[in-house]
PDB file of N, CA and C in Angstrom:
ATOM      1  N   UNK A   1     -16.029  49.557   8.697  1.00  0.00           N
ATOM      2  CA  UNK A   1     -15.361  48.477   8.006  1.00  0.00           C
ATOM      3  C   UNK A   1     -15.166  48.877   6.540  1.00  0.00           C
ATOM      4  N   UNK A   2     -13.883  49.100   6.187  1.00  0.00           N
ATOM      5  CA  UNK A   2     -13.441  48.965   4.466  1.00  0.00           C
ATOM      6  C   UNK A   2     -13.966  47.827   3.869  1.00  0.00           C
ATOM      7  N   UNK A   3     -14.723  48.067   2.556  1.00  0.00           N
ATOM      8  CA  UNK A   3     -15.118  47.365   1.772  1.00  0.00           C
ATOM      9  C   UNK A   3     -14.535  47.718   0.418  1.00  0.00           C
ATOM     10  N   UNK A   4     -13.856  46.560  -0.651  1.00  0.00           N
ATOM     11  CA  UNK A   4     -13.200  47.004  -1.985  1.00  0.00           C
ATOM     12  C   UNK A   4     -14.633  45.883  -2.790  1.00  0.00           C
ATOM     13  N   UNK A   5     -14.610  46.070  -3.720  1.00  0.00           N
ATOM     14  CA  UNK A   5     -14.801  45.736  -4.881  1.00  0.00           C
ATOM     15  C   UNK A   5     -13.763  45.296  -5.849  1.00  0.00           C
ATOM     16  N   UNK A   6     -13.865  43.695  -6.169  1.00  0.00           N
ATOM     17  CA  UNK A   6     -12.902  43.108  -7.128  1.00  0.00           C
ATOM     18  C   UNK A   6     -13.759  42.481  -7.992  1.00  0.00           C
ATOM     19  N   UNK A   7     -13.361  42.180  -9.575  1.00  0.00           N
ATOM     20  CA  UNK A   7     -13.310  40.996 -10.221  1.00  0.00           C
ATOM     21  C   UNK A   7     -13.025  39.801  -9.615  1.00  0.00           C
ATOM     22  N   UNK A   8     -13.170  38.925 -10.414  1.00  0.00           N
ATOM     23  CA  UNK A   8     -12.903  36.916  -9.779  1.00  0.00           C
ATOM     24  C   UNK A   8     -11.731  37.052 -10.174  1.00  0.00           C
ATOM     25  N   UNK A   9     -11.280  37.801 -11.974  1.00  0.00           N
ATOM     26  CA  UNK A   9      -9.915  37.577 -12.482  1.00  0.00           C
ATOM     27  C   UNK A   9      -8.754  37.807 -11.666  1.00  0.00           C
ATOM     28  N   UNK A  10      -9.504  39.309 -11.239  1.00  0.00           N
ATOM     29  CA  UNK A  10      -8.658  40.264 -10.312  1.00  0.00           C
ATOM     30  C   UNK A  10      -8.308  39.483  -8.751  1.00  0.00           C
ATOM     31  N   UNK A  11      -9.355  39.032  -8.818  1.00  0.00           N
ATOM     32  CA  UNK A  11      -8.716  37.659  -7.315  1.00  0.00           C
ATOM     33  C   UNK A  11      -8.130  36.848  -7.127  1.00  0.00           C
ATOM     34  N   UNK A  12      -8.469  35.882  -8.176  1.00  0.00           N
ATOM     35  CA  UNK A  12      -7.718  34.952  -8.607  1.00  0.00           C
ATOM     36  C   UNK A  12      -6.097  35.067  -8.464  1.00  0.00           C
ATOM     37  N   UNK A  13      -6.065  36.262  -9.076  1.00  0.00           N
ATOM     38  CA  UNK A  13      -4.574  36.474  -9.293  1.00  0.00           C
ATOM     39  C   UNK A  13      -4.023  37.233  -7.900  1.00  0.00           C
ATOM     40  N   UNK A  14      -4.451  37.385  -6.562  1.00  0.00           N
ATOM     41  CA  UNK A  14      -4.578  37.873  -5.702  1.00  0.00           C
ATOM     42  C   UNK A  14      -4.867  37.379  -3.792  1.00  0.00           C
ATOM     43  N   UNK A  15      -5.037  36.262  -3.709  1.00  0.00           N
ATOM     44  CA  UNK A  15      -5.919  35.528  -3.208  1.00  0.00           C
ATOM     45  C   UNK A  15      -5.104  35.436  -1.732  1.00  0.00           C
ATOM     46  N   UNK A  16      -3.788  35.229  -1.874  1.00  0.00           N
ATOM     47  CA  UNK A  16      -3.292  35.277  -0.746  1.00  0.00           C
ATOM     48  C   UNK A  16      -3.195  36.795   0.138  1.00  0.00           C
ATOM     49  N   UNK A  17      -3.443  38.167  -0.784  1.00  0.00           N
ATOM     50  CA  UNK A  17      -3.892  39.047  -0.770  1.00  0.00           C
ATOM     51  C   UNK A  17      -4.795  39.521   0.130  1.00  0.00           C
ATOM     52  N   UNK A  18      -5.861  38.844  -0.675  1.00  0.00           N
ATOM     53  CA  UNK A  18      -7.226  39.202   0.053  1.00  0.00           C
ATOM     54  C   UNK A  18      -7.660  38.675   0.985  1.00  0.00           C
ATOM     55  N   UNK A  19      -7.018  37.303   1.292  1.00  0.00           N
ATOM     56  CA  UNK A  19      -7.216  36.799   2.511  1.00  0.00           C
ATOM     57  C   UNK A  19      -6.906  37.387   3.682  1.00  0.00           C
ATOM     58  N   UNK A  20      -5.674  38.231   3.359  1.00  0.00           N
ATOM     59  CA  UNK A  20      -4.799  38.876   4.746  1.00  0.00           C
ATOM     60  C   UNK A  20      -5.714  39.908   5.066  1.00  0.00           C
ATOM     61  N   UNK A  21      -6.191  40.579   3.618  1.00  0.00           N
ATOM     62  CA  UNK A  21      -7.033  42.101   4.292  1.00  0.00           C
ATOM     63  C   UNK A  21      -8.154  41.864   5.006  1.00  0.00           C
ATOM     64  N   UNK A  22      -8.712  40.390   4.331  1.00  0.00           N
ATOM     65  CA  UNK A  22      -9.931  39.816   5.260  1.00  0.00           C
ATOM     66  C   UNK A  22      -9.632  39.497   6.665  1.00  0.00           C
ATOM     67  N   UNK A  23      -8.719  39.090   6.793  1.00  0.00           N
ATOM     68  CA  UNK A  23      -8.185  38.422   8.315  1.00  0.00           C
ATOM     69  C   UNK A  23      -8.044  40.178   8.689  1.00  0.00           C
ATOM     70  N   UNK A  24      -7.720  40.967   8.234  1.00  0.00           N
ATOM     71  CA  UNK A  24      -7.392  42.677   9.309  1.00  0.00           C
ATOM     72  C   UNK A  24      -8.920  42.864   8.970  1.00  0.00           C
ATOM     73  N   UNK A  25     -10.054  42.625   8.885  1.00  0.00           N
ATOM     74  CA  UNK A  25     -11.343  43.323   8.661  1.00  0.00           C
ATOM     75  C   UNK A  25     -11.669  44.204   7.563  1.00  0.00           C
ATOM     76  N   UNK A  26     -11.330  43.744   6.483  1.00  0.00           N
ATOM     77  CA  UNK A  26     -11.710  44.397   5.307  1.00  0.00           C
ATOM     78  C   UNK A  26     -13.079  43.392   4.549  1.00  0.00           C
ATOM     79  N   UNK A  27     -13.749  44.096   4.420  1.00  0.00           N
ATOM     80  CA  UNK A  27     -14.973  42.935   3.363  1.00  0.00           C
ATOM     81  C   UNK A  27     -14.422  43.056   2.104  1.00  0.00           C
ATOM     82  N   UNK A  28     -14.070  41.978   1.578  1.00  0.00           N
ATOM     83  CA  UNK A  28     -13.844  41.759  -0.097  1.00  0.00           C
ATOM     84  C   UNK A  28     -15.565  41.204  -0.370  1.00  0.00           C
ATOM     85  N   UNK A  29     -16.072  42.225  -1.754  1.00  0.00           N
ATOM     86  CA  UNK A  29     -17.095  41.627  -2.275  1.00  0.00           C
ATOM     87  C   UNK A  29     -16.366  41.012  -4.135  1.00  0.00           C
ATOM     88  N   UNK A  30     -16.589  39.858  -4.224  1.00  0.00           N
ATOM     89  CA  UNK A  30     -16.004  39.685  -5.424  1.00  0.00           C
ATOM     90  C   UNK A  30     -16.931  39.541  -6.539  1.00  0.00           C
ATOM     91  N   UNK A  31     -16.705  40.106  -7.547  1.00  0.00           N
ATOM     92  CA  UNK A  31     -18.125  40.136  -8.610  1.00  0.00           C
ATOM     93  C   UNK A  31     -17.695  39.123  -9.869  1.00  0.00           C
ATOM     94  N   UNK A  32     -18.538  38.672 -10.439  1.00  0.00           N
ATOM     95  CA  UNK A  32     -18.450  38.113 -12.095  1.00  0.00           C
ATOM     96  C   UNK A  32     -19.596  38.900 -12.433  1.00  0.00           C
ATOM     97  N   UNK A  33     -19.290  39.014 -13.474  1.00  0.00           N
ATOM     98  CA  UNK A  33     -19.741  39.846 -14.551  1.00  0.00           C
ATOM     99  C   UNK A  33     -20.462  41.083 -14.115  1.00  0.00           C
ATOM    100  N   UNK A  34     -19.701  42.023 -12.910  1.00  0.00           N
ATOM    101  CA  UNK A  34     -20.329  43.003 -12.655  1.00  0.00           C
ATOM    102  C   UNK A  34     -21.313  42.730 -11.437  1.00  0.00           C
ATOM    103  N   UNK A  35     -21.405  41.715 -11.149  1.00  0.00           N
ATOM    104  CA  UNK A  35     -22.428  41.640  -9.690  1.00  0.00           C
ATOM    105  C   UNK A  35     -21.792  40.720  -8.714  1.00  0.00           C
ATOM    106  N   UNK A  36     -22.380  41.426  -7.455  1.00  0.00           N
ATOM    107  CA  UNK A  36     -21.834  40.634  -6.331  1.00  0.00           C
ATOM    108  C   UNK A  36     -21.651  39.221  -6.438  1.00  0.00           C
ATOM    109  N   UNK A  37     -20.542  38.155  -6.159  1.00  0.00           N
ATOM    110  CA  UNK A  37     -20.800  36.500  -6.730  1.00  0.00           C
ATOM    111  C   UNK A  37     -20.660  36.097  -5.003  1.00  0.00           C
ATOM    112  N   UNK A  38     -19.502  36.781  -4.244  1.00  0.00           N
ATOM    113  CA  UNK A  38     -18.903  35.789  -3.310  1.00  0.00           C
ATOM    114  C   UNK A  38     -18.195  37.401  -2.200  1.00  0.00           C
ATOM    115  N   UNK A  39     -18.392  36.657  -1.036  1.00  0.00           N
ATOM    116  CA  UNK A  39     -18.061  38.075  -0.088  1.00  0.00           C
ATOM    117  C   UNK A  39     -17.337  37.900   1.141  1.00  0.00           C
ATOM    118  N   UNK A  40     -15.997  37.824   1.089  1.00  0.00           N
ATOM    119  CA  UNK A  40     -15.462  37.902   2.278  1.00  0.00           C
ATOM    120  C   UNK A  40     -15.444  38.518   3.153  1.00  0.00           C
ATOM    121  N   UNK A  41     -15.355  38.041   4.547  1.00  0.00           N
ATOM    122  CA  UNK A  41     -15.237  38.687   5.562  1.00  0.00           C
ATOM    123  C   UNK A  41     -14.847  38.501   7.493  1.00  0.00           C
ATOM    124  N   UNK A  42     -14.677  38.877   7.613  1.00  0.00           N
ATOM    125  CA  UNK A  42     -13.790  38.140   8.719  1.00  0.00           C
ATOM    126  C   UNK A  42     -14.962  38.029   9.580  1.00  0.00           C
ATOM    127  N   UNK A  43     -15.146  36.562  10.366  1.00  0.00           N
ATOM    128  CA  UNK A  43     -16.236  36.037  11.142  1.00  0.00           C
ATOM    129  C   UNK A  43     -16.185  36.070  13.084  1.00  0.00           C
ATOM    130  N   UNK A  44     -14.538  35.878  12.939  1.00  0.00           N
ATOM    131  CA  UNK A  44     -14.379  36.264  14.314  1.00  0.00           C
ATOM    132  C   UNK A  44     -13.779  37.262  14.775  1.00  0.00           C
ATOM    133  N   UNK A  45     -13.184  37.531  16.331  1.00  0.00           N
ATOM    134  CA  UNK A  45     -12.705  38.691  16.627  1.00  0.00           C
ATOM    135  C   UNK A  45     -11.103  38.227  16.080  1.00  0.00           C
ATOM    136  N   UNK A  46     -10.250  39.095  16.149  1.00  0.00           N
ATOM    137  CA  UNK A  46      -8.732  39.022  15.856  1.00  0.00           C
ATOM    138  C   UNK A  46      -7.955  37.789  16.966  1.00  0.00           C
ATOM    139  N   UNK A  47      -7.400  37.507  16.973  1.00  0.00           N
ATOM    140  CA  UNK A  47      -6.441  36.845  17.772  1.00  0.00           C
ATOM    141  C   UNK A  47      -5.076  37.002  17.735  1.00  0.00           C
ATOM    142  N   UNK A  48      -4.518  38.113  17.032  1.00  0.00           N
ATOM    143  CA  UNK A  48      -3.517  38.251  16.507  1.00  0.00           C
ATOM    144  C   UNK A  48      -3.171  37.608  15.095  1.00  0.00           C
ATOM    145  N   UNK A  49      -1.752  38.378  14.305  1.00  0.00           N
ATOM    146  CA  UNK A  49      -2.108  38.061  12.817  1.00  0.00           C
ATOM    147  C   UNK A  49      -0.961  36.942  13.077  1.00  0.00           C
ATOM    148  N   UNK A  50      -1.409  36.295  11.965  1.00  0.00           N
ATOM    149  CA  UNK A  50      -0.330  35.314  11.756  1.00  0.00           C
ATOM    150  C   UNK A  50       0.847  35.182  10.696  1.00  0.00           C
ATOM    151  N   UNK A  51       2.003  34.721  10.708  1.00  0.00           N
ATOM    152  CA  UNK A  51       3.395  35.422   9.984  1.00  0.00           C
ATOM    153  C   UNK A  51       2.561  35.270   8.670  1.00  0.00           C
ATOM    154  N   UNK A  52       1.845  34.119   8.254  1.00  0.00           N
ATOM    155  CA  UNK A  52       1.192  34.086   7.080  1.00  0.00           C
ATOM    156  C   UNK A  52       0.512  35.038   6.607  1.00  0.00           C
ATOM    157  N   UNK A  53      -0.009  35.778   7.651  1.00  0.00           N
ATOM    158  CA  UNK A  53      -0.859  36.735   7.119  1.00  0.00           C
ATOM    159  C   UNK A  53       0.096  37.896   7.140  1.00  0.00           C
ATOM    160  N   UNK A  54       0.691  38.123   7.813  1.00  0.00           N
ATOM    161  CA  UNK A  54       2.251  39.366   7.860  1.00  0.00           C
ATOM    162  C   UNK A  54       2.919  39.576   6.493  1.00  0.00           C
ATOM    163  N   UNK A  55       3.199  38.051   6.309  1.00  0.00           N
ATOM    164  CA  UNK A  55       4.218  37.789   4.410  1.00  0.00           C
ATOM    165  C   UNK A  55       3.256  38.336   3.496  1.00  0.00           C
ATOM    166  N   UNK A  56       1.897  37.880   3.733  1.00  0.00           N
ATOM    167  CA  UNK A  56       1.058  38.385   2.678  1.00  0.00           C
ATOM    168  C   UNK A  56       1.016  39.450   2.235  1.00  0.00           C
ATOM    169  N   UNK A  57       0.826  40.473   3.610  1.00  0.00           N
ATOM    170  CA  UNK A  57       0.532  41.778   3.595  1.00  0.00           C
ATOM    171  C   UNK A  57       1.462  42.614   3.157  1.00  0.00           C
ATOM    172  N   UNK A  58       3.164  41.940   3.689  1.00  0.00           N
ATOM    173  CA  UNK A  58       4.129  42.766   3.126  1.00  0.00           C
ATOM    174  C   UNK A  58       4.405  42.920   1.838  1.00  0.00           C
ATOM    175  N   UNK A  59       4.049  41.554   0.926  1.00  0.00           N
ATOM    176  CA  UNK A  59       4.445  41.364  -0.219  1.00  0.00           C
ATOM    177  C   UNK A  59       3.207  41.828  -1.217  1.00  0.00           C
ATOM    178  N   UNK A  60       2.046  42.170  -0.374  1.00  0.00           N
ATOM    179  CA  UNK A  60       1.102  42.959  -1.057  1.00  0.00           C
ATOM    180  C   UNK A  60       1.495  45.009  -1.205  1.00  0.00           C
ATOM    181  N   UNK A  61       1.997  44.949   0.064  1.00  0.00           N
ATOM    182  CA  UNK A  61       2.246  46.170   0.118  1.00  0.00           C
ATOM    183  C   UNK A  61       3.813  46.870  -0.533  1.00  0.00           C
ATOM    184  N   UNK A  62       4.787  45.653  -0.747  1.00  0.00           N
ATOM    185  CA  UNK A  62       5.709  45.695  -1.961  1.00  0.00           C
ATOM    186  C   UNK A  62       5.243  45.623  -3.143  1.00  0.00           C
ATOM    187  N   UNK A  63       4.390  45.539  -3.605  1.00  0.00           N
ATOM    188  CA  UNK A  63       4.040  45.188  -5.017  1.00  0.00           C
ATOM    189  C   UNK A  63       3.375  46.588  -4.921  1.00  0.00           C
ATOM    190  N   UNK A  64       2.335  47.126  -4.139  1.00  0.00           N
ATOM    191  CA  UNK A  64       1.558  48.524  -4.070  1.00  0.00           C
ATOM    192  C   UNK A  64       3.197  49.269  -4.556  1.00  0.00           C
ATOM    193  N   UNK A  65       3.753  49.508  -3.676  1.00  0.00           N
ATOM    194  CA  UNK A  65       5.257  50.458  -3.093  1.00  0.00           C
ATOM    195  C   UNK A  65       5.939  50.277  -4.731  1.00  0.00           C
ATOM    196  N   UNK A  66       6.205  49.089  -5.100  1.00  0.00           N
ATOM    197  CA  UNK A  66       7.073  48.830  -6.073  1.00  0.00           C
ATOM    198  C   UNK A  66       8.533  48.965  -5.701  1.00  0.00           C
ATOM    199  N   UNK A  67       8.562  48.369  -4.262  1.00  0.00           N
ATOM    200  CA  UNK A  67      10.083  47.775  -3.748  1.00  0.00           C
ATOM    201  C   UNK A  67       9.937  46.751  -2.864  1.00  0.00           C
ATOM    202  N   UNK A  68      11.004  46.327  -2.462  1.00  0.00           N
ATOM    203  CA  UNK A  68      11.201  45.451  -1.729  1.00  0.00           C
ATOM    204  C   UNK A  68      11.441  45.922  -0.314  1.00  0.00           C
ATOM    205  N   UNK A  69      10.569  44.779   0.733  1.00  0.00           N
ATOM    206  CA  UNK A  69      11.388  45.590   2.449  1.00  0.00           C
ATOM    207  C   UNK A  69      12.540  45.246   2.172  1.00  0.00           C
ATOM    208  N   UNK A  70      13.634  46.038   3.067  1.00  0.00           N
ATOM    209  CA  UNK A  70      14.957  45.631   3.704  1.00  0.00           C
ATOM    210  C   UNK A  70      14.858  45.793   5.124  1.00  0.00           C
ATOM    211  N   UNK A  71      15.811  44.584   5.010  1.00  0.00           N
ATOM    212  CA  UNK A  71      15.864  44.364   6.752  1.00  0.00           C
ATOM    213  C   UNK A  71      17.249  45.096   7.778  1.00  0.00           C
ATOM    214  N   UNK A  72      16.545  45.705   8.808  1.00  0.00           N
ATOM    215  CA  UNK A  72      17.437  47.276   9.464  1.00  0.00           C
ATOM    216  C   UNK A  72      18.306  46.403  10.049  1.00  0.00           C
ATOM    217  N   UNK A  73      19.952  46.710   9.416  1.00  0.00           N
ATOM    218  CA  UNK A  73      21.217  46.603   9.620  1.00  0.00           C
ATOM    219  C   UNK A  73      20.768  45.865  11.100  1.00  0.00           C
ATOM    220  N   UNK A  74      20.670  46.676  12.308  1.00  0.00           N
ATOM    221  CA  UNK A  74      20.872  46.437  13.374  1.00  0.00           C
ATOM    222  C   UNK A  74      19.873  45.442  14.490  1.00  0.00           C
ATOM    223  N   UNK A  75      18.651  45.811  13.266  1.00  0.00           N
ATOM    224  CA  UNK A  75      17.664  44.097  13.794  1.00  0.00           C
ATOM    225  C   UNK A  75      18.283  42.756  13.160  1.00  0.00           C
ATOM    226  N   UNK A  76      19.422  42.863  11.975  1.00  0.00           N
ATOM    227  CA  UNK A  76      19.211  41.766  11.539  1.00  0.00           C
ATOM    228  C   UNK A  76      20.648  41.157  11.856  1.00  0.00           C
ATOM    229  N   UNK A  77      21.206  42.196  13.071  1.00  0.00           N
ATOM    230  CA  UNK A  77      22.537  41.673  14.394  1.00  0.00           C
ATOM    231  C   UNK A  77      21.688  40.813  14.895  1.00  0.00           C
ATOM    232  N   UNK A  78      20.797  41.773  15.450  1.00  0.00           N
ATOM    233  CA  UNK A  78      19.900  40.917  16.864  1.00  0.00           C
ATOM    234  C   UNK A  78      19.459  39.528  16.452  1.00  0.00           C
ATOM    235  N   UNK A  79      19.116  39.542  15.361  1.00  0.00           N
ATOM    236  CA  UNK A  79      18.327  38.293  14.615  1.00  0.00           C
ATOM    237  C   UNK A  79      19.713  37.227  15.245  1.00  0.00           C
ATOM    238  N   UNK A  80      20.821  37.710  14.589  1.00  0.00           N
ATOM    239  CA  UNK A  80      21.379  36.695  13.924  1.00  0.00           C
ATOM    240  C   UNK A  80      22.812  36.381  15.539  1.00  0.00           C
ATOM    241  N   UNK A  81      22.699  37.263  16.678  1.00  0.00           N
ATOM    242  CA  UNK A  81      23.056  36.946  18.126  1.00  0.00           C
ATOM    243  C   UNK A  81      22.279  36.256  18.361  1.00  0.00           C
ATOM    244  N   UNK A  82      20.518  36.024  18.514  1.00  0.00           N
ATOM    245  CA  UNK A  82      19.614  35.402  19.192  1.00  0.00           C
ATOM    246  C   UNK A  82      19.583  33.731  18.694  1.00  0.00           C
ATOM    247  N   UNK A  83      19.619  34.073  17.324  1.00  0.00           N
ATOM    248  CA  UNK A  83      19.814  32.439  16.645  1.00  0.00           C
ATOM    249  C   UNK A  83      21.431  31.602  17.094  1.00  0.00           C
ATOM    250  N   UNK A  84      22.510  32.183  17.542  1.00  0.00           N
ATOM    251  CA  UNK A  84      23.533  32.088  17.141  1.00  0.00           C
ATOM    252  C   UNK A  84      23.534  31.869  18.898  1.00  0.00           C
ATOM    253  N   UNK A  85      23.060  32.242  19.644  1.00  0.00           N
ATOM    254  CA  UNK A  85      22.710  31.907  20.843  1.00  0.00           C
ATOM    255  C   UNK A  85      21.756  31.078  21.736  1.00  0.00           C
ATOM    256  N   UNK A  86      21.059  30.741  20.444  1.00  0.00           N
ATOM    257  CA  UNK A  86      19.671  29.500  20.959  1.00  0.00           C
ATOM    258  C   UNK A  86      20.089  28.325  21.253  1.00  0.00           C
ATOM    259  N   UNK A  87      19.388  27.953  22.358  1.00  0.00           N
ATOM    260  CA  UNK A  87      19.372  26.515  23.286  1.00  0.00           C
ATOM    261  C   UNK A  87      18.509  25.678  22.656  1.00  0.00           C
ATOM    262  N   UNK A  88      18.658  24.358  22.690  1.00  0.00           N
ATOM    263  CA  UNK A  88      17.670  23.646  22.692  1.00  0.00           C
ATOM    264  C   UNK A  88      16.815  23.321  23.517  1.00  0.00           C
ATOM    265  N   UNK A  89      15.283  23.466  22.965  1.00  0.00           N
ATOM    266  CA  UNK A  89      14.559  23.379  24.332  1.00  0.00           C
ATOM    267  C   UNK A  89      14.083  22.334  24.762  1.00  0.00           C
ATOM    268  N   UNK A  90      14.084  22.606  26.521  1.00  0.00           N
ATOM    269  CA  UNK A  90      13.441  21.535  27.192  1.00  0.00           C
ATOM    270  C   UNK A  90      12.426  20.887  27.125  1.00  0.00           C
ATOM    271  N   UNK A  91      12.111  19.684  26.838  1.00  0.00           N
ATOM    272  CA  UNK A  91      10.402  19.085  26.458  1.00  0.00           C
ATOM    273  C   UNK A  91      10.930  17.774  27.556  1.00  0.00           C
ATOM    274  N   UNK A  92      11.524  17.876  28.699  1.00  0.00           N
ATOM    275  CA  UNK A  92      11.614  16.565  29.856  1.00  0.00           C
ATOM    276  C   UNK A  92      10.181  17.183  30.584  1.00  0.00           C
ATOM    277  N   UNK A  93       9.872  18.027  30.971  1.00  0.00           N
ATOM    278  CA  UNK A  93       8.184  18.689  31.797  1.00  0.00           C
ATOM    279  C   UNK A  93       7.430  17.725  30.549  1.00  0.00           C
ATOM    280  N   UNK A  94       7.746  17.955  29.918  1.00  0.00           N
ATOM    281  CA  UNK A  94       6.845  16.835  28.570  1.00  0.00           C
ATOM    282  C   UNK A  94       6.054  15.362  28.615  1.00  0.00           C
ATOM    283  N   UNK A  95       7.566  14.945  29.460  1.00  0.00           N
ATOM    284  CA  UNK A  95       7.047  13.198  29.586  1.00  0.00           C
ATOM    285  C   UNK A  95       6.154  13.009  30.583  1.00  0.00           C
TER     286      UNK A  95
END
């Protein structure tokens, strides 16, 4: 298991961050004034990530990169056939 070492400042400003690396199994130990204060860490097994935790990670890993993703010409056909083709769904099994 990866373990980082942060400041509170350094978290603070970070948080949606560190949550995501916690949710992939990273231990965040967070310190004030140089000593351990507070220690994240993920408690259960995975269940898969969630888009929340996906946005996080990307926009953590754009800021690392110092660009932005772009989205591939030809996924963002598919995107935009699949939406442009969606049904409304059935919820009558519902009642």
């Amino acid at each position: 298991m990866e373990t980082i070492y942060i400041s509170e400042a350094e978290a603070v400003r970070d948080i949606a961050g560190l949550l995501a690396r916690a949710h992939l199994g990273t231990e965040i130990v967070i310190e004030k004034e140089s000593a351990p204060s507070i220690v994240l860490r993920k408690a259960v097994e995975p269940r898969g990530r969630l888009l929340s935790e996906s946005i996080a990670l990307a926009e953590m890993h754009a800021e690392e990169m110092g660009c932005e993703p772009v989205m591939d010409a030809e996924f963002a056909a598919d995107l935009e056939e699949i939406i442009r083709n969606r049904k409304p769904r059935d919820t009558s099994a519902w009642d």
